[in-house]
PDB file of N, CA and C in Angstrom:
ATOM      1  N   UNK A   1      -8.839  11.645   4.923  1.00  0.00           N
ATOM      2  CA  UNK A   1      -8.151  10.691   5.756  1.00  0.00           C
ATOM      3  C   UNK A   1      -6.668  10.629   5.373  1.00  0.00           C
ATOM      4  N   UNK A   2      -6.645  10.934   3.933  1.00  0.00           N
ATOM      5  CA  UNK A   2      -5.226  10.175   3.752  1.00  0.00           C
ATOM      6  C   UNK A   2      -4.246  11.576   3.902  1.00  0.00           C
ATOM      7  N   UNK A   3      -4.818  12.667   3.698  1.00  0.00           N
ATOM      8  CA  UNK A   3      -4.188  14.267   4.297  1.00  0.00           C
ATOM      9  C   UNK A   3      -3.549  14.152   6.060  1.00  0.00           C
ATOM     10  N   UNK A   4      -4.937  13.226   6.209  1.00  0.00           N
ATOM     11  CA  UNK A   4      -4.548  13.850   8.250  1.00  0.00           C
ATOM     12  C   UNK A   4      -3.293  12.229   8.414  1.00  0.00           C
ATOM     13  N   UNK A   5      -3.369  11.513   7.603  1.00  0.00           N
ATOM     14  CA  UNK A   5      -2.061  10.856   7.531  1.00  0.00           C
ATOM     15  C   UNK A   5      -0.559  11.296   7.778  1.00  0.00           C
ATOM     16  N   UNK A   6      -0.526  11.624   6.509  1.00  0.00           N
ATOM     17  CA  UNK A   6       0.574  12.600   5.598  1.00  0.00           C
ATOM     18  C   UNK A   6       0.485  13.748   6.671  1.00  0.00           C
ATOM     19  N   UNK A   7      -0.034  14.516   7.256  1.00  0.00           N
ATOM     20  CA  UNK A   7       0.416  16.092   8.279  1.00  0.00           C
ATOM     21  C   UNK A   7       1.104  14.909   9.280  1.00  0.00           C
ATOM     22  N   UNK A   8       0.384  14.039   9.794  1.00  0.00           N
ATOM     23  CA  UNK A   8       0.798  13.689  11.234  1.00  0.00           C
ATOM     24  C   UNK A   8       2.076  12.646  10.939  1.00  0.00           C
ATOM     25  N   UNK A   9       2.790  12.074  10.287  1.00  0.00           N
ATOM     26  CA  UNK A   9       3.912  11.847   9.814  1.00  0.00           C
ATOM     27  C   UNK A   9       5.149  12.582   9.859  1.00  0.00           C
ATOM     28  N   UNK A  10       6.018  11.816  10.382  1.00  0.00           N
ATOM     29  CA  UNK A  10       7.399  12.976  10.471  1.00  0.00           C
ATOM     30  C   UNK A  10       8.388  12.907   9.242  1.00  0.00           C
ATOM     31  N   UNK A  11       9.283  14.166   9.581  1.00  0.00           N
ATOM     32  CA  UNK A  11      10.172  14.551   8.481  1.00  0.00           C
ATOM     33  C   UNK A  11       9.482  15.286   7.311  1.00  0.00           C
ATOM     34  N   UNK A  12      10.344  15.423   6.349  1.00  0.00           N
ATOM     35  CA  UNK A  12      10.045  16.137   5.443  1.00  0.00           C
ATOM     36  C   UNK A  12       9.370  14.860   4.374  1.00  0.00           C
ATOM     37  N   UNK A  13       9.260  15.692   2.710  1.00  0.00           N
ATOM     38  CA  UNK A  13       8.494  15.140   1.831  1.00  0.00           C
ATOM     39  C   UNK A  13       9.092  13.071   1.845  1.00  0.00           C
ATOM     40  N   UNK A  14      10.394  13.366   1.761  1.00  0.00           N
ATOM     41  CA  UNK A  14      10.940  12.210   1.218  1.00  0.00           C
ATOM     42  C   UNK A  14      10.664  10.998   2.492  1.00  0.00           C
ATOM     43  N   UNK A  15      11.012  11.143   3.850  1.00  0.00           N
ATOM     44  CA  UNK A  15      10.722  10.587   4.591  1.00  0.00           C
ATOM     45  C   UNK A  15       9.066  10.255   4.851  1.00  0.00           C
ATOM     46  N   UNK A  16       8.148  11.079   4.584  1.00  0.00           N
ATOM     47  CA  UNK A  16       6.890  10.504   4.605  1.00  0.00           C
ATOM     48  C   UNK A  16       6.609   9.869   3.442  1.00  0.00           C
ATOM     49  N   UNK A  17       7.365   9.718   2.528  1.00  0.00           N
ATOM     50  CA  UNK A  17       7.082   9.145   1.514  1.00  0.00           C
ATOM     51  C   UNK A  17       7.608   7.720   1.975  1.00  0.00           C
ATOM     52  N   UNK A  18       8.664   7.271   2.021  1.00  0.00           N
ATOM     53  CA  UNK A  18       9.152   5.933   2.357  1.00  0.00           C
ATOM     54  C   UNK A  18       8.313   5.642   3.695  1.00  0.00           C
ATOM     55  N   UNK A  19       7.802   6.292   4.429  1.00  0.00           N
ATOM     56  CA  UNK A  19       6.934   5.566   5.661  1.00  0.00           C
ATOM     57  C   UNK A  19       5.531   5.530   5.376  1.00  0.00           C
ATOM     58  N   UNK A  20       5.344   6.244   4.392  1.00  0.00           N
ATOM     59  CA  UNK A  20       3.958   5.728   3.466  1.00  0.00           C
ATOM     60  C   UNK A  20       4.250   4.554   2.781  1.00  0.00           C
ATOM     61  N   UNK A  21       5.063   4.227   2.155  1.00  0.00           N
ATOM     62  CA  UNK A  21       5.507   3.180   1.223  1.00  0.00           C
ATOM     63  C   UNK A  21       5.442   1.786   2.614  1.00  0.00           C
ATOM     64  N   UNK A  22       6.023   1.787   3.303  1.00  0.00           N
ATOM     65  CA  UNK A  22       6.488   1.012   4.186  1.00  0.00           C
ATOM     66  C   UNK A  22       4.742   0.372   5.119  1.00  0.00           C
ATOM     67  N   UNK A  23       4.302   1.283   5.367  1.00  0.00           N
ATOM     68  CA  UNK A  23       2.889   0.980   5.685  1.00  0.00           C
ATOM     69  C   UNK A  23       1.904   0.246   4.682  1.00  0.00           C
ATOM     70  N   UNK A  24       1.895   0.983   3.113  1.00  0.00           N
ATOM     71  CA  UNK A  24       1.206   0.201   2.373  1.00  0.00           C
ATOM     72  C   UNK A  24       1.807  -1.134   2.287  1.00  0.00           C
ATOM     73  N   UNK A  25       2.693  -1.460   2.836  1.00  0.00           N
ATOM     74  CA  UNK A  25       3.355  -2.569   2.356  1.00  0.00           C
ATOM     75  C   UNK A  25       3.046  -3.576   3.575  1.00  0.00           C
ATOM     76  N   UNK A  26       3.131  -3.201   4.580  1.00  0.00           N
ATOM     77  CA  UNK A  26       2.431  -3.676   5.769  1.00  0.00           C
ATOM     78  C   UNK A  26       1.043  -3.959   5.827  1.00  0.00           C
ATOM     79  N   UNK A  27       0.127  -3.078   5.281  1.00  0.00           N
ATOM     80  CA  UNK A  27      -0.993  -3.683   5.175  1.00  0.00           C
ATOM     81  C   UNK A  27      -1.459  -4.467   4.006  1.00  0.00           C
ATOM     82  N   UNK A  28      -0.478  -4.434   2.712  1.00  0.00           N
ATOM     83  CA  UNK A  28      -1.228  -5.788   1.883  1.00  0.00           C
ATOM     84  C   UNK A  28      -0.342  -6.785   2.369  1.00  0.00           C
ATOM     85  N   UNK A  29       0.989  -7.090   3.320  1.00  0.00           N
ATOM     86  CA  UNK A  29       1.343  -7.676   3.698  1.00  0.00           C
ATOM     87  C   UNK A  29       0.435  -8.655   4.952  1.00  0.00           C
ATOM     88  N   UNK A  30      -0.405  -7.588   5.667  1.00  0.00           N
ATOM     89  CA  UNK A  30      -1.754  -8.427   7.081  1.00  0.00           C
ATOM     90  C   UNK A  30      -2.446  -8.833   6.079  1.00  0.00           C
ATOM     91  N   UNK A  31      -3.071  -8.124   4.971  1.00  0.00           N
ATOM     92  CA  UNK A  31      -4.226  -8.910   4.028  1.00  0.00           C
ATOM     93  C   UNK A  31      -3.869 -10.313   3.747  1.00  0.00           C
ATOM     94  N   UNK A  32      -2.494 -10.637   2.937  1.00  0.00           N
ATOM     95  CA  UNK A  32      -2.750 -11.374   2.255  1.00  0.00           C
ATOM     96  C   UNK A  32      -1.990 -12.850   3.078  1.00  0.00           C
ATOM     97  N   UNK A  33      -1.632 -12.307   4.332  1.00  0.00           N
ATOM     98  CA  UNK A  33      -1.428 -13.769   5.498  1.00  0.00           C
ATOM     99  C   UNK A  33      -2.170 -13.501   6.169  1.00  0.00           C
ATOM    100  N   UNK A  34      -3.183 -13.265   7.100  1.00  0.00           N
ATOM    101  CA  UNK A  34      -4.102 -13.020   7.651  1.00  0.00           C
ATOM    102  C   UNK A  34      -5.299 -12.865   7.259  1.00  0.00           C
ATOM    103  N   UNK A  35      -5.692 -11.646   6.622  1.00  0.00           N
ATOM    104  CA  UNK A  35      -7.274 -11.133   6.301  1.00  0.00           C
ATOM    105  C   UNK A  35      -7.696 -12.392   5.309  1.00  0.00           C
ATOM    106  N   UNK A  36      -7.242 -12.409   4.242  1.00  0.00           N
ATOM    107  CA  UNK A  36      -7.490 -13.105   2.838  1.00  0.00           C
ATOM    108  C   UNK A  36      -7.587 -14.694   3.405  1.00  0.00           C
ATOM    109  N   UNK A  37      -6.628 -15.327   4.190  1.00  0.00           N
ATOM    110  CA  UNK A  37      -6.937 -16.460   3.836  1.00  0.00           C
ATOM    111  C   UNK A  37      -7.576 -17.041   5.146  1.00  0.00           C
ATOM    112  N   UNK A  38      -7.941 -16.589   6.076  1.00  0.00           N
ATOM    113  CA  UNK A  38      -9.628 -16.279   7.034  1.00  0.00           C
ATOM    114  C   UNK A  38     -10.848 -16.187   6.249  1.00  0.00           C
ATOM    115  N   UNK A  39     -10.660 -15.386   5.546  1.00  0.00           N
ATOM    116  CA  UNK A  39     -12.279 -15.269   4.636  1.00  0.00           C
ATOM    117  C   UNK A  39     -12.350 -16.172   3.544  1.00  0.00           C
ATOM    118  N   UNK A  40     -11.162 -16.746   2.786  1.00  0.00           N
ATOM    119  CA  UNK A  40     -11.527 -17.758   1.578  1.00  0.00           C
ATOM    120  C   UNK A  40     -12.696 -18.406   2.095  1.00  0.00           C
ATOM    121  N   UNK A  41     -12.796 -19.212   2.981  1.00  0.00           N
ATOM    122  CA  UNK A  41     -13.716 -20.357   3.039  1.00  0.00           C
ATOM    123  C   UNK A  41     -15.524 -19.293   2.876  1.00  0.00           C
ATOM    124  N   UNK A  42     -15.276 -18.111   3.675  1.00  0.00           N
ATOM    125  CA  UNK A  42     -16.454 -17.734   3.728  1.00  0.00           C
ATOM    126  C   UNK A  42     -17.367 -17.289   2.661  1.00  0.00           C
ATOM    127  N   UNK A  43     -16.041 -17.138   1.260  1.00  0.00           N
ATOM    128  CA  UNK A  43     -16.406 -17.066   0.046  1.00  0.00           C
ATOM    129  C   UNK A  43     -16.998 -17.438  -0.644  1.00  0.00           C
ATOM    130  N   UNK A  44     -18.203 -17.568  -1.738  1.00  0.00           N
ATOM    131  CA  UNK A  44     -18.699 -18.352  -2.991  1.00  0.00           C
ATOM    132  C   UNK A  44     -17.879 -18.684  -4.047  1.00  0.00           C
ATOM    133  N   UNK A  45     -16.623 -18.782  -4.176  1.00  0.00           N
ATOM    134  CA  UNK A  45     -16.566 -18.643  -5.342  1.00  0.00           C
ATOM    135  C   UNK A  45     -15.887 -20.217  -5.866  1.00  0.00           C
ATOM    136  N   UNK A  46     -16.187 -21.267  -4.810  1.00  0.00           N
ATOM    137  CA  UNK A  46     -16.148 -22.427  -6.101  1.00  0.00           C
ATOM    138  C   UNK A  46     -17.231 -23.078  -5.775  1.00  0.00           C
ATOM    139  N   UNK A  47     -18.540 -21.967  -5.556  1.00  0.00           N
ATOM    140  CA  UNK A  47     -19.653 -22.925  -6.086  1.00  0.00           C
ATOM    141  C   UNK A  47     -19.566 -22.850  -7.507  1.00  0.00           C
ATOM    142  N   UNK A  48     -19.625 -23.938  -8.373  1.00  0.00           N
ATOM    143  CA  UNK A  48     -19.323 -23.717  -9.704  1.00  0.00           C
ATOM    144  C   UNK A  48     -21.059 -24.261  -9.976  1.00  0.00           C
ATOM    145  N   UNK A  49     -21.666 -23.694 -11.353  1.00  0.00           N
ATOM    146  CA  UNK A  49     -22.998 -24.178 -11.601  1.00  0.00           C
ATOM    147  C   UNK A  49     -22.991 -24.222 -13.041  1.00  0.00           C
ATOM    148  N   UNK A  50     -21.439 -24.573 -13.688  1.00  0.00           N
ATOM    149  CA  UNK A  50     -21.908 -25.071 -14.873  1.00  0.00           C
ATOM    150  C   UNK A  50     -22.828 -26.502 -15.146  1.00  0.00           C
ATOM    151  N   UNK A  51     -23.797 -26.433 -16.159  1.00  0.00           N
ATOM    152  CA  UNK A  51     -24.025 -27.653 -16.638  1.00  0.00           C
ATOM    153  C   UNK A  51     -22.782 -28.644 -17.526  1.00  0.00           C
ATOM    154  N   UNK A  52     -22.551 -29.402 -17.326  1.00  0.00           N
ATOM    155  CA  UNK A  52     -21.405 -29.930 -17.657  1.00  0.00           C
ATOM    156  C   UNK A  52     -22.339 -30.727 -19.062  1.00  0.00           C
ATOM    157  N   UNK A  53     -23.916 -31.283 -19.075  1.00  0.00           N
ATOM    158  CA  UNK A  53     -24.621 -31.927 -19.952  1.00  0.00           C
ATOM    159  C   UNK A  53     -24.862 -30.967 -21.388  1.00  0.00           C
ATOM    160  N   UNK A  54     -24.409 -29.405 -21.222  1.00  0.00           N
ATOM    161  CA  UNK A  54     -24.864 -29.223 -22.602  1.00  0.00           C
ATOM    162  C   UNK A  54     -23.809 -29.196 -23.536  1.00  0.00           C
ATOM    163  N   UNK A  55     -24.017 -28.905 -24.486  1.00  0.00           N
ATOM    164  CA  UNK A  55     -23.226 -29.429 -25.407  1.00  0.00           C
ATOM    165  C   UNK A  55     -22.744 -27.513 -25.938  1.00  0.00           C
ATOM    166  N   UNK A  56     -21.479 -27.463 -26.066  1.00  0.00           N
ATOM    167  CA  UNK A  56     -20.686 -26.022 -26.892  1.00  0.00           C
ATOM    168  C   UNK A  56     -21.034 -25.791 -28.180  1.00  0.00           C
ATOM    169  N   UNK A  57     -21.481 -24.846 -28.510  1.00  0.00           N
ATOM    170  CA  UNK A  57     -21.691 -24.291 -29.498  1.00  0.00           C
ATOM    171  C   UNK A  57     -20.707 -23.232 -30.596  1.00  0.00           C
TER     172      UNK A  57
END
């Protein structure tokens, strides 16, 4: 996948490099305003199930 990327990209090495750069940056940019904070709620992770009654050892 990430080959048939990189062929179908223009310019030479350096230019697919900064429009690779520019894309990864775009997509953890949709993740983390979009994707990520849509799914928090759908998450487990503050069911918390400590016993708070035992005692540390």
């Amino acid at each position: 996948m990430y080959g048939w990327i990189w062929r179908h990209l223009p310019g030479n090495t350096w230019v697919k490099a900064l429009i690779s750069m520019v894309l990864v940056l775009a997509v953890v940019f949709v993740l983390f305003q979009y994707v990520f904070p849509w799914a928090e709620p759908l998450l487990p992770f503050n069911d918390v199930t400590v016993d708070e009654g035992m005692a540390a050892l």
